[in-house]
N, C-alpha and C. Protein backbone atom coordinates (compact mmCIF):
# COMPACT_ATOMS: atom_id res chain seq x y z
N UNK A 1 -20.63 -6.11 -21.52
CA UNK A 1 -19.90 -4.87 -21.54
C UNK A 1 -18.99 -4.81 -20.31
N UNK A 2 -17.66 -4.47 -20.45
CA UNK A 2 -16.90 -4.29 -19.33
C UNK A 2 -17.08 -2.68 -18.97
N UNK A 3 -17.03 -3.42 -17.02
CA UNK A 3 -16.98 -1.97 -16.91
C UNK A 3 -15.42 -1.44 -16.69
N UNK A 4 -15.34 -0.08 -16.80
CA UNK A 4 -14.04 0.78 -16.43
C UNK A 4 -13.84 1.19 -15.55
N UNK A 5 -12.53 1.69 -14.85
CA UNK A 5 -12.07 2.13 -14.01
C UNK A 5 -12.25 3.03 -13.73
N UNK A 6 -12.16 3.45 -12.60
CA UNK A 6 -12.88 5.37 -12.28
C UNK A 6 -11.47 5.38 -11.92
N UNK A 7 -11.42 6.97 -12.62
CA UNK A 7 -10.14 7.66 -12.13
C UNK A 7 -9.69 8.61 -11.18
N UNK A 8 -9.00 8.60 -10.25
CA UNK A 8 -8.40 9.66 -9.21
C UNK A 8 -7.10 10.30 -9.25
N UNK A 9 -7.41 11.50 -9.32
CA UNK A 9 -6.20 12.37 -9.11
C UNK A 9 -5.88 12.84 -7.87
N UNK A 10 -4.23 12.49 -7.24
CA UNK A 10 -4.05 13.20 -6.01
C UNK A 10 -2.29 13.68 -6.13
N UNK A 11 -2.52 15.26 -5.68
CA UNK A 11 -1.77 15.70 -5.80
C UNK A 11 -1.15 15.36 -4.04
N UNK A 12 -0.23 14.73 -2.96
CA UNK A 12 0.32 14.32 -2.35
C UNK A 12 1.59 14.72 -1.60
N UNK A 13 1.67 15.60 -0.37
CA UNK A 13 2.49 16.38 0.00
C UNK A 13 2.91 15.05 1.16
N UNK A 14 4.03 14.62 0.78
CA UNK A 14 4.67 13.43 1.86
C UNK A 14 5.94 13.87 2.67
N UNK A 15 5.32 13.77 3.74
CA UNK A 15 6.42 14.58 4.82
C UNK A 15 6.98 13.17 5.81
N UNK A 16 8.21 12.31 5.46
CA UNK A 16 8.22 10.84 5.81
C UNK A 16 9.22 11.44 7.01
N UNK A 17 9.06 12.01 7.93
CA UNK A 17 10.09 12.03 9.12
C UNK A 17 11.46 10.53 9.59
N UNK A 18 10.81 9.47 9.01
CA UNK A 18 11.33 8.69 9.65
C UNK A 18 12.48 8.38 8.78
N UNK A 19 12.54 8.61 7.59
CA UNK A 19 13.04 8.24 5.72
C UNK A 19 13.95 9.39 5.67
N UNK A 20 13.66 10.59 6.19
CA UNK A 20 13.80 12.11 6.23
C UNK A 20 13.20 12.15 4.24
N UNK A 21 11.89 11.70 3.83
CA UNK A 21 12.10 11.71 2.24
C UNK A 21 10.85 12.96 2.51
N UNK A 22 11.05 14.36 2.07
CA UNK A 22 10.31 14.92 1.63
C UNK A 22 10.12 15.87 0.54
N UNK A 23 8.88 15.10 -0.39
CA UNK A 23 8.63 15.59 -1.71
C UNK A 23 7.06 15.52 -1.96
N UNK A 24 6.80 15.95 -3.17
CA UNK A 24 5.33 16.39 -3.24
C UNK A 24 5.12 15.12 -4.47
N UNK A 25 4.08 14.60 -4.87
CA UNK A 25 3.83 13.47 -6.20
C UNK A 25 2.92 13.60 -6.83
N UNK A 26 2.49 13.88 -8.09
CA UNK A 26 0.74 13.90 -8.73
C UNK A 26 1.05 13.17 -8.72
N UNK A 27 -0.34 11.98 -8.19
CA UNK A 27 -0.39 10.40 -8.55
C UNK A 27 -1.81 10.30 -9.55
N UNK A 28 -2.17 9.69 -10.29
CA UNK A 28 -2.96 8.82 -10.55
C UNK A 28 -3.48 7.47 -10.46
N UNK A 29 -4.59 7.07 -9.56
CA UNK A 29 -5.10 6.01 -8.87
C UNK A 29 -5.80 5.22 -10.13
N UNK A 30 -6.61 4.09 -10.73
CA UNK A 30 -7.11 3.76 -11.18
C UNK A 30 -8.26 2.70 -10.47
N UNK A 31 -9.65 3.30 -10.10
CA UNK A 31 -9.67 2.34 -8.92
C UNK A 31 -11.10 1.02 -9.54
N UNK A 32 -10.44 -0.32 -9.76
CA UNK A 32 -11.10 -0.59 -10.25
C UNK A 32 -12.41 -1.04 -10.15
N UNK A 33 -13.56 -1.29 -10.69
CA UNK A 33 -15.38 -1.50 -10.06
C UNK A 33 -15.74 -2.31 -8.90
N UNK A 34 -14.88 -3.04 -8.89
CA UNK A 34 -14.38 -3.81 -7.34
C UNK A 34 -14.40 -3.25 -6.23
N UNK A 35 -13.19 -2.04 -6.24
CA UNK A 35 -12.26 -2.00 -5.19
C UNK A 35 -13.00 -1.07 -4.38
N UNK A 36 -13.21 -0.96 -3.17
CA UNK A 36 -13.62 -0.23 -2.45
C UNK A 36 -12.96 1.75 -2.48
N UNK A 37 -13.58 2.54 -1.83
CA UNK A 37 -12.85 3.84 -1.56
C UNK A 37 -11.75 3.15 -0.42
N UNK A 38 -12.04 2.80 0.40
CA UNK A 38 -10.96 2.14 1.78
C UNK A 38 -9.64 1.53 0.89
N UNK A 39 -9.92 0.31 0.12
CA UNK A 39 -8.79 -0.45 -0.43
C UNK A 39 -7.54 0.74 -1.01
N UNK A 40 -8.75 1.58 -2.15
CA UNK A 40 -7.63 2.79 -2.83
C UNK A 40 -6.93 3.96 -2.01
N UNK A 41 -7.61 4.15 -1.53
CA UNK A 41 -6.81 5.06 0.29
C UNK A 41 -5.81 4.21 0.74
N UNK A 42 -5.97 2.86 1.31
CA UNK A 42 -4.68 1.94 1.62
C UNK A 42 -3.79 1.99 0.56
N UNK A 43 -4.22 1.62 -0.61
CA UNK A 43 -3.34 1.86 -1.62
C UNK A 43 -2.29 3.19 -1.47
N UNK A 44 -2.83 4.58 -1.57
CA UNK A 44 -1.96 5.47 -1.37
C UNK A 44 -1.08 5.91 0.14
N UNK A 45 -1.83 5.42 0.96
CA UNK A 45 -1.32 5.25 1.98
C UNK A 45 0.16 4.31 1.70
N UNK A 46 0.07 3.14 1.51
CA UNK A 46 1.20 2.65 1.19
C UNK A 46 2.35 3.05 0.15
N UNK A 47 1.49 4.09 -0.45
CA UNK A 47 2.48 4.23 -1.63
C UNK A 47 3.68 5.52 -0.70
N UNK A 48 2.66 6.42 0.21
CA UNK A 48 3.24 7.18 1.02
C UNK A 48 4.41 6.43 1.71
N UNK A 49 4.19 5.40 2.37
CA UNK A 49 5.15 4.82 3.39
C UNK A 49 6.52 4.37 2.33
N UNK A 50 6.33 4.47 0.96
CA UNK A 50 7.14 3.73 0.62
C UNK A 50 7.85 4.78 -0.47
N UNK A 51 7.26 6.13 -0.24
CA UNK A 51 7.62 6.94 -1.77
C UNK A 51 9.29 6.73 -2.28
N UNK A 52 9.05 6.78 -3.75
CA UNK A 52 10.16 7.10 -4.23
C UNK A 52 10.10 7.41 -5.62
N UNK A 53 11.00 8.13 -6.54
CA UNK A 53 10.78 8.37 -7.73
C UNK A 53 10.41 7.14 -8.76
N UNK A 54 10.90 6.25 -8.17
CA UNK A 54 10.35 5.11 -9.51
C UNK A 54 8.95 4.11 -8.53
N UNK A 55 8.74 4.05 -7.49
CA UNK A 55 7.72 3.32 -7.31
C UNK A 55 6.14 3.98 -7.80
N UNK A 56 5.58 2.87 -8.12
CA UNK A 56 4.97 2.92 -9.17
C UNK A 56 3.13 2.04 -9.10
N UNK A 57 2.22 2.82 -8.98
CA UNK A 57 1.02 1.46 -8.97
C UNK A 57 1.09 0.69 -10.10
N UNK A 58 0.85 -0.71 -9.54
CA UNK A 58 0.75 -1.71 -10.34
C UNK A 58 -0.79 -1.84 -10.92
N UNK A 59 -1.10 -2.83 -11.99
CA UNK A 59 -2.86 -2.80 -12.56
C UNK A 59 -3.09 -3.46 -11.46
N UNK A 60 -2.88 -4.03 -10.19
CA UNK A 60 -3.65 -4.76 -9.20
C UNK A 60 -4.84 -5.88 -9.30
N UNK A 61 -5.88 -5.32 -9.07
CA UNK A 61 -7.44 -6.32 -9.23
C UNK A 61 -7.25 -6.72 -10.88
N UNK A 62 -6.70 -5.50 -11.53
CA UNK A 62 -7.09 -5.50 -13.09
C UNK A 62 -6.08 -6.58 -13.19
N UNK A 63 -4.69 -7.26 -12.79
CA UNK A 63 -3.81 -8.15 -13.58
C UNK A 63 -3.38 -9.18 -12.25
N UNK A 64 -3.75 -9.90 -12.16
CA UNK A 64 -3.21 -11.02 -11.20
C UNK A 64 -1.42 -11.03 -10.85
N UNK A 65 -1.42 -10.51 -12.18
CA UNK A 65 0.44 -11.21 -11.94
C UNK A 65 1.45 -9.47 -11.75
N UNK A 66 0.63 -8.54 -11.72
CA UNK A 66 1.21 -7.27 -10.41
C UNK A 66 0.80 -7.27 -8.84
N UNK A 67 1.58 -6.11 -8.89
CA UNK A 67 0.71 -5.75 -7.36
C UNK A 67 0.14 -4.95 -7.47
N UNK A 68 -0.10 -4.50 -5.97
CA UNK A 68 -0.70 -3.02 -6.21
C UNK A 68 0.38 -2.01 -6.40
N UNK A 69 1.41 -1.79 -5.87
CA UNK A 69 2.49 -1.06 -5.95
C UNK A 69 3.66 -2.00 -6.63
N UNK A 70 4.64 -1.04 -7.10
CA UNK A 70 6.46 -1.88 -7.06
C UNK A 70 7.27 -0.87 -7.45
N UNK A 71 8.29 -1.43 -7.05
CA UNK A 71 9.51 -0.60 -7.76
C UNK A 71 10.36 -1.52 -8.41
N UNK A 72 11.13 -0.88 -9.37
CA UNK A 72 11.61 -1.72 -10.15
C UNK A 72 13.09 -0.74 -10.18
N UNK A 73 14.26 -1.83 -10.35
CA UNK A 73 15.48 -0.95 -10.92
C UNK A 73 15.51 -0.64 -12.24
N UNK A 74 16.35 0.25 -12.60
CA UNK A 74 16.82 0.72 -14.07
C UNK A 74 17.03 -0.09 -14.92
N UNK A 75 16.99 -1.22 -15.24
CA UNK A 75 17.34 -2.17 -15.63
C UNK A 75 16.17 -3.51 -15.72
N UNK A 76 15.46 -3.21 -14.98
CA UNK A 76 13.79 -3.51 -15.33
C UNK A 76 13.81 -4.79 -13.60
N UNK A 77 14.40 -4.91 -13.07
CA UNK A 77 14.35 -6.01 -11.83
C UNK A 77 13.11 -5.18 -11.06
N UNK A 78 12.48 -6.13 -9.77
CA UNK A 78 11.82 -5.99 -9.24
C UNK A 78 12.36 -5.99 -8.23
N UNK A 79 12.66 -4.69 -7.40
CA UNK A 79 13.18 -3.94 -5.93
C UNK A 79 12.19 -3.86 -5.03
N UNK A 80 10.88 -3.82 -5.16
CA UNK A 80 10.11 -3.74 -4.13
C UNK A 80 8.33 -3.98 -4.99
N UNK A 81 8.11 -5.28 -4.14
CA UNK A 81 6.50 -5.45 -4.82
C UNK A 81 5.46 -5.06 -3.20
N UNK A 82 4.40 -4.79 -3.28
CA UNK A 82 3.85 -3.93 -2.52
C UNK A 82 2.16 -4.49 -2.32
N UNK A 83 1.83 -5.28 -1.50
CA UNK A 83 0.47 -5.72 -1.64
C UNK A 83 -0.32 -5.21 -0.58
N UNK A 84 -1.59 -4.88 -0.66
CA UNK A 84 -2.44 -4.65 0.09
C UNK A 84 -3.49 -5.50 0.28
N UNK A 85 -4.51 -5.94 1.86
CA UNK A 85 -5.49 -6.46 1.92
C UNK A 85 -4.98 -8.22 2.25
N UNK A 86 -5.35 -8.93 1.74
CA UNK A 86 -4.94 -10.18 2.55
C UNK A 86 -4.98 -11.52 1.28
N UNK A 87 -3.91 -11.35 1.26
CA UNK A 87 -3.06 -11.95 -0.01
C UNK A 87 -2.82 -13.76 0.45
N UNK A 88 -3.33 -14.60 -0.79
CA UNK A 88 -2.92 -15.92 -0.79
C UNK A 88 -1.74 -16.03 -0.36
N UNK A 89 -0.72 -17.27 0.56
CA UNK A 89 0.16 -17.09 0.77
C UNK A 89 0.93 -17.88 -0.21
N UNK A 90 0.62 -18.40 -1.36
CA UNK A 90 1.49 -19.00 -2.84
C UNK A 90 1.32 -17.82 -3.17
N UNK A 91 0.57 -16.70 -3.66
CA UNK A 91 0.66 -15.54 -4.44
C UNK A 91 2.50 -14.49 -3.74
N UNK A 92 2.67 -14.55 -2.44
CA UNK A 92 3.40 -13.98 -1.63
C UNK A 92 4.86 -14.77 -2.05
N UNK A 93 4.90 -16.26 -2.09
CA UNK A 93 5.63 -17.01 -2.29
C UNK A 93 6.46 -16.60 -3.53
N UNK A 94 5.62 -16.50 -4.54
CA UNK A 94 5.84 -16.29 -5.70
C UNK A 94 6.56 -14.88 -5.82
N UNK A 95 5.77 -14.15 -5.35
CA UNK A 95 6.41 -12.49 -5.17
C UNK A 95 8.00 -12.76 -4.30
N UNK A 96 8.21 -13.34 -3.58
CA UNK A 96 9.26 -13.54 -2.58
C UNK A 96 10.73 -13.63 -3.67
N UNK A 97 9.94 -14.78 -4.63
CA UNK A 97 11.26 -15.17 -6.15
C UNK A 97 11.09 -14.40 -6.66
N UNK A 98 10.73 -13.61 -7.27
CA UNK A 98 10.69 -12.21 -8.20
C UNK A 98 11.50 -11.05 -7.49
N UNK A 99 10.86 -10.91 -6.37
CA UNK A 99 11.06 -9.22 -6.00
C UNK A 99 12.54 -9.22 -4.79
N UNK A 100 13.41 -8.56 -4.68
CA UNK A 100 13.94 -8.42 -3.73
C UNK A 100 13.47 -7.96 -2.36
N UNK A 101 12.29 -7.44 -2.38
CA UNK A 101 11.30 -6.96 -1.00
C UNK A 101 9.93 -7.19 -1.13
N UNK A 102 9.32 -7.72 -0.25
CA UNK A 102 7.85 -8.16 -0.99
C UNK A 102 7.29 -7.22 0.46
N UNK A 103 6.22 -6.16 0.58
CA UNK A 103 5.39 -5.99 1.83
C UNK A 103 4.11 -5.80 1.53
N UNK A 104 3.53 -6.33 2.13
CA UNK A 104 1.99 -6.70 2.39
C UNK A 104 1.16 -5.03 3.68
N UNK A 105 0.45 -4.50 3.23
CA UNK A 105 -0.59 -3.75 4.13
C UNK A 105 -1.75 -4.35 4.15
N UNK A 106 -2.03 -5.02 5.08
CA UNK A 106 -3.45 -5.11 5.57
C UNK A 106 -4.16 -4.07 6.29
N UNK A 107 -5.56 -4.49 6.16
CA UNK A 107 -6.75 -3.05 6.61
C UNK A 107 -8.25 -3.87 6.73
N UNK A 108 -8.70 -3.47 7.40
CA UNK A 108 -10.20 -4.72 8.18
C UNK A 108 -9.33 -5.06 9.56
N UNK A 109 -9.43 -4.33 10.42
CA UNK A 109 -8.93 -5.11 11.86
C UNK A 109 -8.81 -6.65 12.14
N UNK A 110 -10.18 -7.02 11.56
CA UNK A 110 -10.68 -8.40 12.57
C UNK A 110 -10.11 -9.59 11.60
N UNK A 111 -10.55 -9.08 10.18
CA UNK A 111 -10.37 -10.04 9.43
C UNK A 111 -8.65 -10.17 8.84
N UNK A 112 -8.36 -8.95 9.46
CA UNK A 112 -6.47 -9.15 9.30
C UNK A 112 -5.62 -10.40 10.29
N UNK A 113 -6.58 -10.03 11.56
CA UNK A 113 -5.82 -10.87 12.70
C UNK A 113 -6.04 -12.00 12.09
N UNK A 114 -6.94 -12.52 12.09
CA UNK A 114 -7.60 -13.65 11.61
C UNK A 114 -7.23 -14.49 10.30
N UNK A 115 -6.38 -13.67 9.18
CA UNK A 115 -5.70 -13.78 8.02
C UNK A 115 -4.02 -14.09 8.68
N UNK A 116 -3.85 -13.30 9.41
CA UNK A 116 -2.31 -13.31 10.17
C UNK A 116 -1.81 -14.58 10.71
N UNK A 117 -3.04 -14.24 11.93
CA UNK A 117 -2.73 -16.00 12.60
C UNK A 117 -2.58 -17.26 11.74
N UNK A 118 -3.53 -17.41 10.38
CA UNK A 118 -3.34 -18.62 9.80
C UNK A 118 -2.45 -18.74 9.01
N UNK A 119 -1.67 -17.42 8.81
CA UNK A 119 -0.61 -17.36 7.92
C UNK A 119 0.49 -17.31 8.27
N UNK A 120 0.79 -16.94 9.72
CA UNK A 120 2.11 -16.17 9.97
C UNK A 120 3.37 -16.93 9.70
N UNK A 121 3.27 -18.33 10.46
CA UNK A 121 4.32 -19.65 10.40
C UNK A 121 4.04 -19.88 8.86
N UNK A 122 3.59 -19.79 7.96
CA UNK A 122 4.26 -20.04 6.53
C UNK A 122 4.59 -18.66 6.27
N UNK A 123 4.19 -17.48 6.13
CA UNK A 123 5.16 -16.15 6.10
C UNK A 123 6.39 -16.27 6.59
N UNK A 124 6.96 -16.79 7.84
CA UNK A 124 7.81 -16.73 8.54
C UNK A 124 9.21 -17.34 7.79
N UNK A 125 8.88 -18.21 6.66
CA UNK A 125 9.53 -18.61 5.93
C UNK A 125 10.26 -18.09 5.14
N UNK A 126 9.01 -17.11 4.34
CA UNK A 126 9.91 -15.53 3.51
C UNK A 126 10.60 -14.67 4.32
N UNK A 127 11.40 -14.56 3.74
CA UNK A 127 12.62 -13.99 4.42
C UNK A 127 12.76 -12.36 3.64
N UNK A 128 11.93 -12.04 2.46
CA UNK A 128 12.28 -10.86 2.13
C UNK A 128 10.74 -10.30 2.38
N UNK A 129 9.77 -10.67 3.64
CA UNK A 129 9.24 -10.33 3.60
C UNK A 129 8.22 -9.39 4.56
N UNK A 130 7.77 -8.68 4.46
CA UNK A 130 7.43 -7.83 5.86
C UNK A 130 5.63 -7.14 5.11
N UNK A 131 5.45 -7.80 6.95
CA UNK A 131 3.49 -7.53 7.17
C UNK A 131 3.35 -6.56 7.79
N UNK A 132 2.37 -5.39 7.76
CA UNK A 132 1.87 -4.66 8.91
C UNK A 132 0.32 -4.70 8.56
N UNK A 133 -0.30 -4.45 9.79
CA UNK A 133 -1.62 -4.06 9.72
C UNK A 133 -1.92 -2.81 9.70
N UNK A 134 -2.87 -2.63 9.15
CA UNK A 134 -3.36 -0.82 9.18
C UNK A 134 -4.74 -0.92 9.79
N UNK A 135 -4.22 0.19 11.01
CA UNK A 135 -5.95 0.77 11.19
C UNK A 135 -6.04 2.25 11.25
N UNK A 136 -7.29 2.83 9.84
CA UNK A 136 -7.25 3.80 9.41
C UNK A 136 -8.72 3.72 9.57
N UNK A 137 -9.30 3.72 10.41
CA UNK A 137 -10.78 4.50 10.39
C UNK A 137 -11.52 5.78 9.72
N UNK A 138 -12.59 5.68 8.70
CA UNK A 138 -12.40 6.91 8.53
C UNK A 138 -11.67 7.45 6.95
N UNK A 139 -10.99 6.38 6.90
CA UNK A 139 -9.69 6.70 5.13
C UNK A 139 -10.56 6.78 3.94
N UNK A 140 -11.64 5.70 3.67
CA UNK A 140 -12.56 6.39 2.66
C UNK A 140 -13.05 7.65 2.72
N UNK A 141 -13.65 8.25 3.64
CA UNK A 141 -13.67 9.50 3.80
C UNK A 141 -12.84 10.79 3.55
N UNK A 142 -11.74 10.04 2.94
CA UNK A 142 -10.53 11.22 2.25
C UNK A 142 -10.80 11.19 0.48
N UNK A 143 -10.95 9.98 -0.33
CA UNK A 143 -11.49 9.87 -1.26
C UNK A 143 -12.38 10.64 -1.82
N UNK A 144 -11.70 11.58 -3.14
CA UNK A 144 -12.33 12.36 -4.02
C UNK A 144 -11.63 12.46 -5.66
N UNK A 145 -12.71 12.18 -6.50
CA UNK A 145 -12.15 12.40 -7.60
C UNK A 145 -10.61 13.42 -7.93
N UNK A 146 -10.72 14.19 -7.23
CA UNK A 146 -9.06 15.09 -7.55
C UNK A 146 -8.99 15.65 -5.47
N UNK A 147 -7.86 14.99 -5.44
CA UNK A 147 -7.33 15.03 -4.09
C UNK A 147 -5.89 16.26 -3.73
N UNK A 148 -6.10 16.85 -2.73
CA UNK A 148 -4.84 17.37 -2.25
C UNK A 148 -4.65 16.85 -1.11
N UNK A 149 -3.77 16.49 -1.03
CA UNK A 149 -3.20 15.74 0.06
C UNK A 149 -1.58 16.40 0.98
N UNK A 150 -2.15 16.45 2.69
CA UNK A 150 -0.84 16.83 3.23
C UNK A 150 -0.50 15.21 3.81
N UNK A 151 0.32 14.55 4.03
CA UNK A 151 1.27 13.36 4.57
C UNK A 151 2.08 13.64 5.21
N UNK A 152 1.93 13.00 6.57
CA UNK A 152 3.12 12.92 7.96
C UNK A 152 3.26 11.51 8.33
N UNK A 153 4.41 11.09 8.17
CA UNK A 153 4.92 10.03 8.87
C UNK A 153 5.77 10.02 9.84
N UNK A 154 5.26 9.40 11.00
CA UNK A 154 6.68 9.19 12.21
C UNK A 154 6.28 8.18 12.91
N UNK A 155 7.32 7.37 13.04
CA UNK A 155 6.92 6.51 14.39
C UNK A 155 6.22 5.60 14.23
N UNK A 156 5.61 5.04 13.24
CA UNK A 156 4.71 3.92 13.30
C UNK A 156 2.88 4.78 12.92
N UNK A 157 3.29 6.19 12.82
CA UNK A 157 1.54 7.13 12.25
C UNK A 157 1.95 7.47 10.98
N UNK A 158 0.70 7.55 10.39
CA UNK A 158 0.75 8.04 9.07
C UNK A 158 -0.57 9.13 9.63
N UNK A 159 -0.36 10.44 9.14
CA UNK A 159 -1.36 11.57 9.22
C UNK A 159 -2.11 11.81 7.99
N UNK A 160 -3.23 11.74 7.27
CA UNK A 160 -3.55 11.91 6.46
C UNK A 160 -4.34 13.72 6.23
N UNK A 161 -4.58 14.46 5.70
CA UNK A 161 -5.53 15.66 5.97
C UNK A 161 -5.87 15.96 4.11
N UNK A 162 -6.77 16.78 4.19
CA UNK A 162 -7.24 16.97 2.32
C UNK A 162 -8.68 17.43 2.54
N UNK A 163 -8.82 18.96 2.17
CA UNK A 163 -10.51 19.12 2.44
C UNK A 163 -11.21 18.68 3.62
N UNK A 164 -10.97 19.63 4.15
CA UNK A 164 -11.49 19.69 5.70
C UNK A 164 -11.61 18.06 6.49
N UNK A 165 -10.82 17.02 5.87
CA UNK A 165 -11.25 15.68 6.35
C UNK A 165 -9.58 15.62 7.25
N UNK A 166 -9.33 14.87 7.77
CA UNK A 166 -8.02 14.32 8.59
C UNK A 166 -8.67 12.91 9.29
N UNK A 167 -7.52 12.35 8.81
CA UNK A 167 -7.54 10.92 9.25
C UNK A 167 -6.07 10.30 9.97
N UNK A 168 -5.75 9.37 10.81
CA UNK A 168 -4.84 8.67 11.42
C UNK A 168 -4.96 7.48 11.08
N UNK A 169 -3.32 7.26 10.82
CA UNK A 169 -3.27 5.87 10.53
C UNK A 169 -2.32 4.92 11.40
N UNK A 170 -2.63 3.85 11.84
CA UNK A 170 -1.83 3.31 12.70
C UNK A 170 -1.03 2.55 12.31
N UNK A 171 0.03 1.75 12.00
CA UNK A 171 1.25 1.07 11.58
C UNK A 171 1.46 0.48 12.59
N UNK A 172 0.82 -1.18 12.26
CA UNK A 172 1.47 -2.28 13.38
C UNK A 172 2.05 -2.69 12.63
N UNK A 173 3.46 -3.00 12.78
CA UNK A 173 4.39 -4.28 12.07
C UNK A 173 3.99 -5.26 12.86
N UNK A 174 3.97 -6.46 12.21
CA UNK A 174 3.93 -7.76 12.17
C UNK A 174 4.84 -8.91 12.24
N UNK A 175 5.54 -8.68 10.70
CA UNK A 175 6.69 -9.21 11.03
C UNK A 175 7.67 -8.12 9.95
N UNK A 176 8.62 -8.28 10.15
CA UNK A 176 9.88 -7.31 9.76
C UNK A 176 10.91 -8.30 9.17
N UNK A 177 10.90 -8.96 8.65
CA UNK A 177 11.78 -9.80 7.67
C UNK A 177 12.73 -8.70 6.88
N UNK A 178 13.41 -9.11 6.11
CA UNK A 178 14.59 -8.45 5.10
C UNK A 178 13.73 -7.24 4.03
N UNK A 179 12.62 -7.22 3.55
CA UNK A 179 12.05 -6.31 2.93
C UNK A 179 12.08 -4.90 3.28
């Protein structure tokens, strides 16, 4: 028997200071039996840093050949693919020929550096491509079946708050390629 996806609703007040983009989003998360509460929080977290009317979660864990996020133009191209956690670097490669922007969020401190260092000089190669690390202590702890969400971005923070919880998120870039 397969199991199913548990579903999350978050209604998402994104205040991107840095973008000047501010708008509100019902999202729906799909998070699959895998994925941690942390992974799906990064997930929306990124979707924050990146809002726009057509970006979009991808099936992720559920389909090898999405991401977790993308955007796509009118016309069906791939404008921005969106990965979280610590991605093969042929899987990235591959995304690099497809997408006009490929960015990666990592989250696990130790095991990011440690993913980074062995990767960075073949990353360095993609050219449409850009890493940051996230440290969000605390981000499962925002996770609830139906979410309200306030979002502040500036500067390299992401503010998270929703039911008496608030969380900080830190934004190290890594590398900053063309993406």
């Amino acid at each position: 028997m397969a199991l199913k996806a548990t579903i999350y609703k978050a209604d998402v007040s994104i205040s991107d200071l840095d973008r000047n983009y501010y708008h509100d989003h019902s999202l729906t998360l799909a998070q699959h039996p895998s994925e941690t509460d942390e992974r799906m929080m990064v997930r929306l977290v990124a979707f924050a840093l990146n809002a726009s009317e057509r970006l979009e979660f991808g099936k992720g864990l559920s389909n090898e050949e999405e991401p977790a996020l993308w955007r796509k133009s009118l016309s069906g191209e791939i404008e921005l693919w969106i990965d979280v956690g610590h991605p093969e670097e042929r899987r990235l490669r591959k995304a690099c020929g497809v997408a006009d922007g490929v960015k990666v969020y990592c989250y696990g401190e130790r095991g990011s550096e440690v993913w980074w260092r062995q990767n960075e000089t073949a990353f360095a190669r993609l050219k449409n491509l850009s890493v940051a690390g996230l440290q969000a202590p605390g981000i499962a702890q925002l996770a609830q079946r139906t979410m309200r969400l306030q979002c502040t971005i500036e500067g390299g923070y992401v503010w998270l708050s929703g039911e008496g919880v608030q969380c900080e998120v830190i934004v190290n870039s890594w590398s900053s390629n063309r993406a």
